[in-house]
N, C-alpha and C. Protein backbone atom coordinates (compact mmCIF):
# COMPACT_ATOMS: atom_id res chain seq x y z
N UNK A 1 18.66 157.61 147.73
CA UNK A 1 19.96 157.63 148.29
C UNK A 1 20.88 156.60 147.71
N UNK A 2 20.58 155.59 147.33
CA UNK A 2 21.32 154.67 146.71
C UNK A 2 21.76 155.20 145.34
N UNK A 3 20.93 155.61 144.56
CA UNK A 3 21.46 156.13 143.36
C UNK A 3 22.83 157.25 144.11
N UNK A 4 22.49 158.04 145.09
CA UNK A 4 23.79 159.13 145.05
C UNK A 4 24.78 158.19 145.98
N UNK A 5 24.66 157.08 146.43
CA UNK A 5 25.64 156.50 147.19
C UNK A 5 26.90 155.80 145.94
N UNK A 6 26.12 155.47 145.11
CA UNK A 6 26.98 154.91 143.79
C UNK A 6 27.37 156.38 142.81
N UNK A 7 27.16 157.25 142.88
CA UNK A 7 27.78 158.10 142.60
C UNK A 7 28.80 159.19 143.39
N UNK A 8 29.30 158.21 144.48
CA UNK A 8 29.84 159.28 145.44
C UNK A 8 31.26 158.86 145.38
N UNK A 9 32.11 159.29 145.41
CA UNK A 9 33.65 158.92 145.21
C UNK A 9 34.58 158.81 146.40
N UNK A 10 35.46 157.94 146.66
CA UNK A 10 36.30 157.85 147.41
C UNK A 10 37.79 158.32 147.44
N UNK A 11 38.00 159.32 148.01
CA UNK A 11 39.73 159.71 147.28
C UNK A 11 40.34 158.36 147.90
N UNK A 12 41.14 157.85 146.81
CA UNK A 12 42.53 156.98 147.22
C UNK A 12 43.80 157.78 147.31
N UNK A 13 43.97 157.69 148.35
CA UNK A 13 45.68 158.30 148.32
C UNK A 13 46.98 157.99 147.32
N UNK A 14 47.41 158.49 146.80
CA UNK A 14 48.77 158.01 145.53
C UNK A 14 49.83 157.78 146.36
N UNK A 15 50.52 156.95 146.16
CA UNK A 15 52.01 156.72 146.93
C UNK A 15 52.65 158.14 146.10
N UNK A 16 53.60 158.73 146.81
CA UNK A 16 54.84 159.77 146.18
C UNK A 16 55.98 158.57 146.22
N UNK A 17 56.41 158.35 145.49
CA UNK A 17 57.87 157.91 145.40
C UNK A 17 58.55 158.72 145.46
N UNK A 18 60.05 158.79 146.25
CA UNK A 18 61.06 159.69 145.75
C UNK A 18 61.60 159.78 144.56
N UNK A 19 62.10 160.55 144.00
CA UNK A 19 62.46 160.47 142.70
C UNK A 19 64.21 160.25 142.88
N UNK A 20 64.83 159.30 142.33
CA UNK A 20 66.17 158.64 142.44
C UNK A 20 66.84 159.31 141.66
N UNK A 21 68.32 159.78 142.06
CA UNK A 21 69.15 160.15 140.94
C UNK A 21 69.49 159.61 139.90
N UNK A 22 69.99 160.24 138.87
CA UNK A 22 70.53 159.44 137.45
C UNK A 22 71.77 159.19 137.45
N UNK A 23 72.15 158.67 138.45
CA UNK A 23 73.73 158.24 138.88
C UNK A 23 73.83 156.66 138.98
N UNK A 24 74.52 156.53 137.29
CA UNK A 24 74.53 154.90 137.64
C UNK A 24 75.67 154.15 138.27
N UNK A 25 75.57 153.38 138.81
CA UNK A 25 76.50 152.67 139.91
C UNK A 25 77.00 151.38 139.20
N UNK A 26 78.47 151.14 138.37
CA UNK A 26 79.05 150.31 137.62
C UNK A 26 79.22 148.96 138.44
N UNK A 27 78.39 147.75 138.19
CA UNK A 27 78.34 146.35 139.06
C UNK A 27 78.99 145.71 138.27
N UNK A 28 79.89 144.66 139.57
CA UNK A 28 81.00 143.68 138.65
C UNK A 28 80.34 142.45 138.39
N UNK A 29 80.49 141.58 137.43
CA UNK A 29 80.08 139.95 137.26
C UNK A 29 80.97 139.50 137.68
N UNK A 30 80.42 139.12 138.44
CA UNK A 30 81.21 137.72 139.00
C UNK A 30 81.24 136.82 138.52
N UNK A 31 80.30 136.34 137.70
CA UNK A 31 80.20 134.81 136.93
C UNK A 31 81.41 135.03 135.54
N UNK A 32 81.59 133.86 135.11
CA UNK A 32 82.50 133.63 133.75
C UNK A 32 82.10 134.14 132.38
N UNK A 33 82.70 135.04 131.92
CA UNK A 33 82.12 135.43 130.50
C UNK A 33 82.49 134.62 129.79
N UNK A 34 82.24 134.56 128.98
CA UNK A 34 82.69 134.12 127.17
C UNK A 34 84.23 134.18 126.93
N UNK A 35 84.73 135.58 127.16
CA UNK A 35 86.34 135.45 127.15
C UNK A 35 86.86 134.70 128.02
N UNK A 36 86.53 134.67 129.20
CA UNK A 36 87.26 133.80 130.52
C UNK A 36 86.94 132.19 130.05
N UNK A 37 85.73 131.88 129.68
CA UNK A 37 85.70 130.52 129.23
C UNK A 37 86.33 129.90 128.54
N UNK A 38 86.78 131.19 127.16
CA UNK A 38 87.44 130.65 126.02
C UNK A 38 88.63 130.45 126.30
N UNK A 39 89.66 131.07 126.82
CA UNK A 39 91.08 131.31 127.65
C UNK A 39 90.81 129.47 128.31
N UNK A 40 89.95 129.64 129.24
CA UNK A 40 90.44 128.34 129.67
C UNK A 40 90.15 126.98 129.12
N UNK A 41 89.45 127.26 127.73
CA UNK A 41 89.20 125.78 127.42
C UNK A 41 90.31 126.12 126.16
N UNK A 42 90.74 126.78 125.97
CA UNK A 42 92.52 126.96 125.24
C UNK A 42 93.45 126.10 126.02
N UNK A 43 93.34 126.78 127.13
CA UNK A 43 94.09 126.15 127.83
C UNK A 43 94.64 124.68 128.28
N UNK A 44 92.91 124.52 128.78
CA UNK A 44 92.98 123.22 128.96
C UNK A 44 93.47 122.06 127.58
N UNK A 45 92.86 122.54 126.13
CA UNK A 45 93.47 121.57 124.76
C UNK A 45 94.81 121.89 124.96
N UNK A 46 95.36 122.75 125.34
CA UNK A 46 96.96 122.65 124.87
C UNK A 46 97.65 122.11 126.06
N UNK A 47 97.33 121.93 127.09
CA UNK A 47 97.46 121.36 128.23
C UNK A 47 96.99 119.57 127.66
N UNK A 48 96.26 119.25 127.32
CA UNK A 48 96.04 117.85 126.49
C UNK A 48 96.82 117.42 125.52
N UNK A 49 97.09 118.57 124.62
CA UNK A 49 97.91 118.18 123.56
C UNK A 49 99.12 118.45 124.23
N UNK A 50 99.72 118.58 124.75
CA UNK A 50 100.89 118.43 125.55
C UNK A 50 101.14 117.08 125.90
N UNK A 51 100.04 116.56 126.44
CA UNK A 51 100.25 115.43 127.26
C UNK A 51 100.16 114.15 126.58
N UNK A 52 99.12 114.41 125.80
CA UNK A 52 99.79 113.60 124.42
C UNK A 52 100.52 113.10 123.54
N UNK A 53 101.67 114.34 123.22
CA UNK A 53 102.51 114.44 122.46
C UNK A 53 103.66 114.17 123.55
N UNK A 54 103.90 113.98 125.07
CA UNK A 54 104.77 113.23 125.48
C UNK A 54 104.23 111.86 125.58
N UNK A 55 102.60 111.43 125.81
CA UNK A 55 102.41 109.81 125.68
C UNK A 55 103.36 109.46 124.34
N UNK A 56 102.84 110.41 123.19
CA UNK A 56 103.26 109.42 121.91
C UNK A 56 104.73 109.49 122.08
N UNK A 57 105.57 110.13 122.80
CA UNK A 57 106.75 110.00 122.13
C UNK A 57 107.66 108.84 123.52
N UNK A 58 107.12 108.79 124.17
CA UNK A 58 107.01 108.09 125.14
C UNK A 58 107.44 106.48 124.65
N UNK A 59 105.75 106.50 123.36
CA UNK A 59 105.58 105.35 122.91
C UNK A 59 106.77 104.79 122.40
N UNK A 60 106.92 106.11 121.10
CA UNK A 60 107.84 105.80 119.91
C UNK A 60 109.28 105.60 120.66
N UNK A 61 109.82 106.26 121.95
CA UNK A 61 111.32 106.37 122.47
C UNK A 61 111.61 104.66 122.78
N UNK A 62 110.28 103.72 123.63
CA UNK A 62 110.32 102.90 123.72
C UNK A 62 110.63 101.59 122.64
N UNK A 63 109.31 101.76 121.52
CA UNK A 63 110.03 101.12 120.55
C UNK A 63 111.40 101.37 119.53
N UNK A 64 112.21 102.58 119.65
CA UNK A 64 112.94 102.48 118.94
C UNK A 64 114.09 101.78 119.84
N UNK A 65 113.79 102.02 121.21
CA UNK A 65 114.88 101.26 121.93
C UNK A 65 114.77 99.62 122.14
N UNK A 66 113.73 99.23 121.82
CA UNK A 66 113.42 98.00 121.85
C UNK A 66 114.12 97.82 120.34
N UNK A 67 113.82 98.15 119.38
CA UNK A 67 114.48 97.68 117.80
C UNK A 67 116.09 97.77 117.79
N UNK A 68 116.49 99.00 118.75
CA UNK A 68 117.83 98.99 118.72
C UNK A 68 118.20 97.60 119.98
N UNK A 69 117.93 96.66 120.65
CA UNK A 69 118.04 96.21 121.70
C UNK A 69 118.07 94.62 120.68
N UNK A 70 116.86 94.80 119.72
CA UNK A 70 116.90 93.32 118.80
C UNK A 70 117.92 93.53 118.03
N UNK A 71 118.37 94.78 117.32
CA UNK A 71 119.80 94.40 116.07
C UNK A 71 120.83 94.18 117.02
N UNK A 72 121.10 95.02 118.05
CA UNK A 72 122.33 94.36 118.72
C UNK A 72 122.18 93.14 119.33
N UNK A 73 121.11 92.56 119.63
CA UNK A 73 121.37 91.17 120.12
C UNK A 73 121.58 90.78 118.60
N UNK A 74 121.17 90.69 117.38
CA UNK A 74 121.27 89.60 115.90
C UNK A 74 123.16 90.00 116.10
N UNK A 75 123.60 91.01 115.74
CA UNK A 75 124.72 91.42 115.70
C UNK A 75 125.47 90.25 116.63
N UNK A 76 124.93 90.75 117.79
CA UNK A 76 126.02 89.57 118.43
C UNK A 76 125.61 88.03 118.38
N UNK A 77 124.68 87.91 117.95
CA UNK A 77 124.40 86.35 117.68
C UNK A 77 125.52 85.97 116.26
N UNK A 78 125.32 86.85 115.72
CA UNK A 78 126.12 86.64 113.63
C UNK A 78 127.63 86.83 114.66
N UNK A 79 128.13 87.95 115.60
CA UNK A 79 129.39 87.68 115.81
C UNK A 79 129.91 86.26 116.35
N UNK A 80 128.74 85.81 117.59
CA UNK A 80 129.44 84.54 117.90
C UNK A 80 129.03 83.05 116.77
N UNK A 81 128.20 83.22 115.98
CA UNK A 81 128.29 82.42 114.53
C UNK A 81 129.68 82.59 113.32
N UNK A 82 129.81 83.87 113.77
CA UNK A 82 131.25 83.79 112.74
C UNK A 82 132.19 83.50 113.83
N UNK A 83 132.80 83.57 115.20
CA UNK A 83 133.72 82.91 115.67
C UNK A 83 133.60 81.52 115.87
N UNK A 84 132.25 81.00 116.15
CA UNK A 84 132.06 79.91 115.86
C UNK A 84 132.67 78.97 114.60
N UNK A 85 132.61 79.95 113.38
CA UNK A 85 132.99 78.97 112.42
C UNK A 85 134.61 79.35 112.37
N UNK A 86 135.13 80.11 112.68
CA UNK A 86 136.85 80.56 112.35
C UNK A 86 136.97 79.61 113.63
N UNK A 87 136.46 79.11 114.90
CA UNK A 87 136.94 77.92 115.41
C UNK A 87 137.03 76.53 114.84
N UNK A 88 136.29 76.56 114.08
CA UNK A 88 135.88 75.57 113.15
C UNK A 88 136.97 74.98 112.32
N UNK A 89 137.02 76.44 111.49
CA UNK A 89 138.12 76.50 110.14
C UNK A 89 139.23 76.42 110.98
N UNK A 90 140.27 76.83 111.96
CA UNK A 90 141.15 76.58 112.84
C UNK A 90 141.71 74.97 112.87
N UNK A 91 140.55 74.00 113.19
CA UNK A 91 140.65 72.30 113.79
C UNK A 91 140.61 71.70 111.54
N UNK A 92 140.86 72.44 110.67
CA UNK A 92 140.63 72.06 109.77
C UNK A 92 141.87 71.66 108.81
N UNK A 93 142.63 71.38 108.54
CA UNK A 93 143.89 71.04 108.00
C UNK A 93 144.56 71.99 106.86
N UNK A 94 145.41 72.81 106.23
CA UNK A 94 145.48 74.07 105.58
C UNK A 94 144.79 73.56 104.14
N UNK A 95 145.39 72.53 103.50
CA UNK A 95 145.33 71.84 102.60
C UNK A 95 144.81 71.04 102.15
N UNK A 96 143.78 71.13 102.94
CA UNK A 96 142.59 70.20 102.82
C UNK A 96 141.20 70.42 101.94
N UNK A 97 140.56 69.62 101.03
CA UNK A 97 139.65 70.01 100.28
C UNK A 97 138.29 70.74 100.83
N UNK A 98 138.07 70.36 102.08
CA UNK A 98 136.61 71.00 102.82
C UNK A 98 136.80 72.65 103.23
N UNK A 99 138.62 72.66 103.43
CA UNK A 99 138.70 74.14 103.90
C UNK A 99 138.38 74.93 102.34
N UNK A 100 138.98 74.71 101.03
CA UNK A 100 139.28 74.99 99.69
C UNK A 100 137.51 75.54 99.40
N UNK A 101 136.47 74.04 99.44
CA UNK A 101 135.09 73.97 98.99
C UNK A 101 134.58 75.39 100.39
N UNK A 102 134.88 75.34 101.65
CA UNK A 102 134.38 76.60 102.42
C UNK A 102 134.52 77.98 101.96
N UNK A 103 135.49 77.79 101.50
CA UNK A 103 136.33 79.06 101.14
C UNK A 103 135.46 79.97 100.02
N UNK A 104 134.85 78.85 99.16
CA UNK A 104 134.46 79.40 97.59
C UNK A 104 132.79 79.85 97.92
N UNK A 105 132.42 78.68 98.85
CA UNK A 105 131.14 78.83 99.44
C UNK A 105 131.02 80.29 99.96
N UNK A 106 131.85 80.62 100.85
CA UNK A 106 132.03 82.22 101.47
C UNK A 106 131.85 83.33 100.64
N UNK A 107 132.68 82.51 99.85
CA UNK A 107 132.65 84.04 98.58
C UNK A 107 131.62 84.12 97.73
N UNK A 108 131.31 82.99 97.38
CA UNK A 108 130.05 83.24 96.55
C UNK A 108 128.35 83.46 97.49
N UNK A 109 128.48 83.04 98.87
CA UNK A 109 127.37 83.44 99.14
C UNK A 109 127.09 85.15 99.55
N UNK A 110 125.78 85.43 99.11
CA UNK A 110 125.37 86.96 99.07
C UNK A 110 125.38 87.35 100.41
N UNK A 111 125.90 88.86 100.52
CA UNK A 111 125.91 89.32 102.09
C UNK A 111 124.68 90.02 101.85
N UNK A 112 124.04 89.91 102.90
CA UNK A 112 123.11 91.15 103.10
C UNK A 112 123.42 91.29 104.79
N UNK A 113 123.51 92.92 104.94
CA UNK A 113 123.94 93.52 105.68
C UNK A 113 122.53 94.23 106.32
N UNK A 114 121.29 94.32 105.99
CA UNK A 114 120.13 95.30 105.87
C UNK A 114 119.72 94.89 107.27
């Protein structure tokens, strides 16, 4: 009996699955693709370089107003140095040799205007 007990079989039952239609159902991603990423890291550099390009000019608006702020102060320093000296030449006698020797001095010294 043992020999026919090991030869005796057990039916196992098979699951039936239903069989599913071939109707596929289009699912959205929700997560960030590749295009959506790229768009916003565009974005974000030109959004940087924006902000940049008002730091630098920011910079540069400042120093050119600072350079224009030093010639007009020299300007008016050289103006009250030249009224200074036409007060000068004024207390000086017409005919006098120091006004004559100023005079030549003036002319011969070099202007620079730069």
């Amino acid at each position: 009996m043992a020999a026919q007990a090991s030869k005796t079989s057990i039916p196992i039952p098979e699951r039936h699955r239903p069989r599913r239609a071939a109707v596929r159902v289009p699912t959205l991603r929700l997560g960030p693709g590749p295009a959506t990423m790229a768009v916003a890291s565009v974005l974000c550099l030109l959004i940087g370089l924006l902000y940049l390009a008002l730091q630098i000019r920011m910079v540069f608006s400042d120093q050119i107003k600072q350079e224009y702020a030093s010639l007009v102060l020299e300007e008016i320093e050289r103006a009250d140095s030249a009224r200074h000296l036409a007060d000068v030449w004024e207390h000086v006698p017409v005919d006098s040799e120091a006004r004559a020797e100023g005079r030549r001095n003036a002319r011969a010294e070099p202007r620079n205007f730069s």
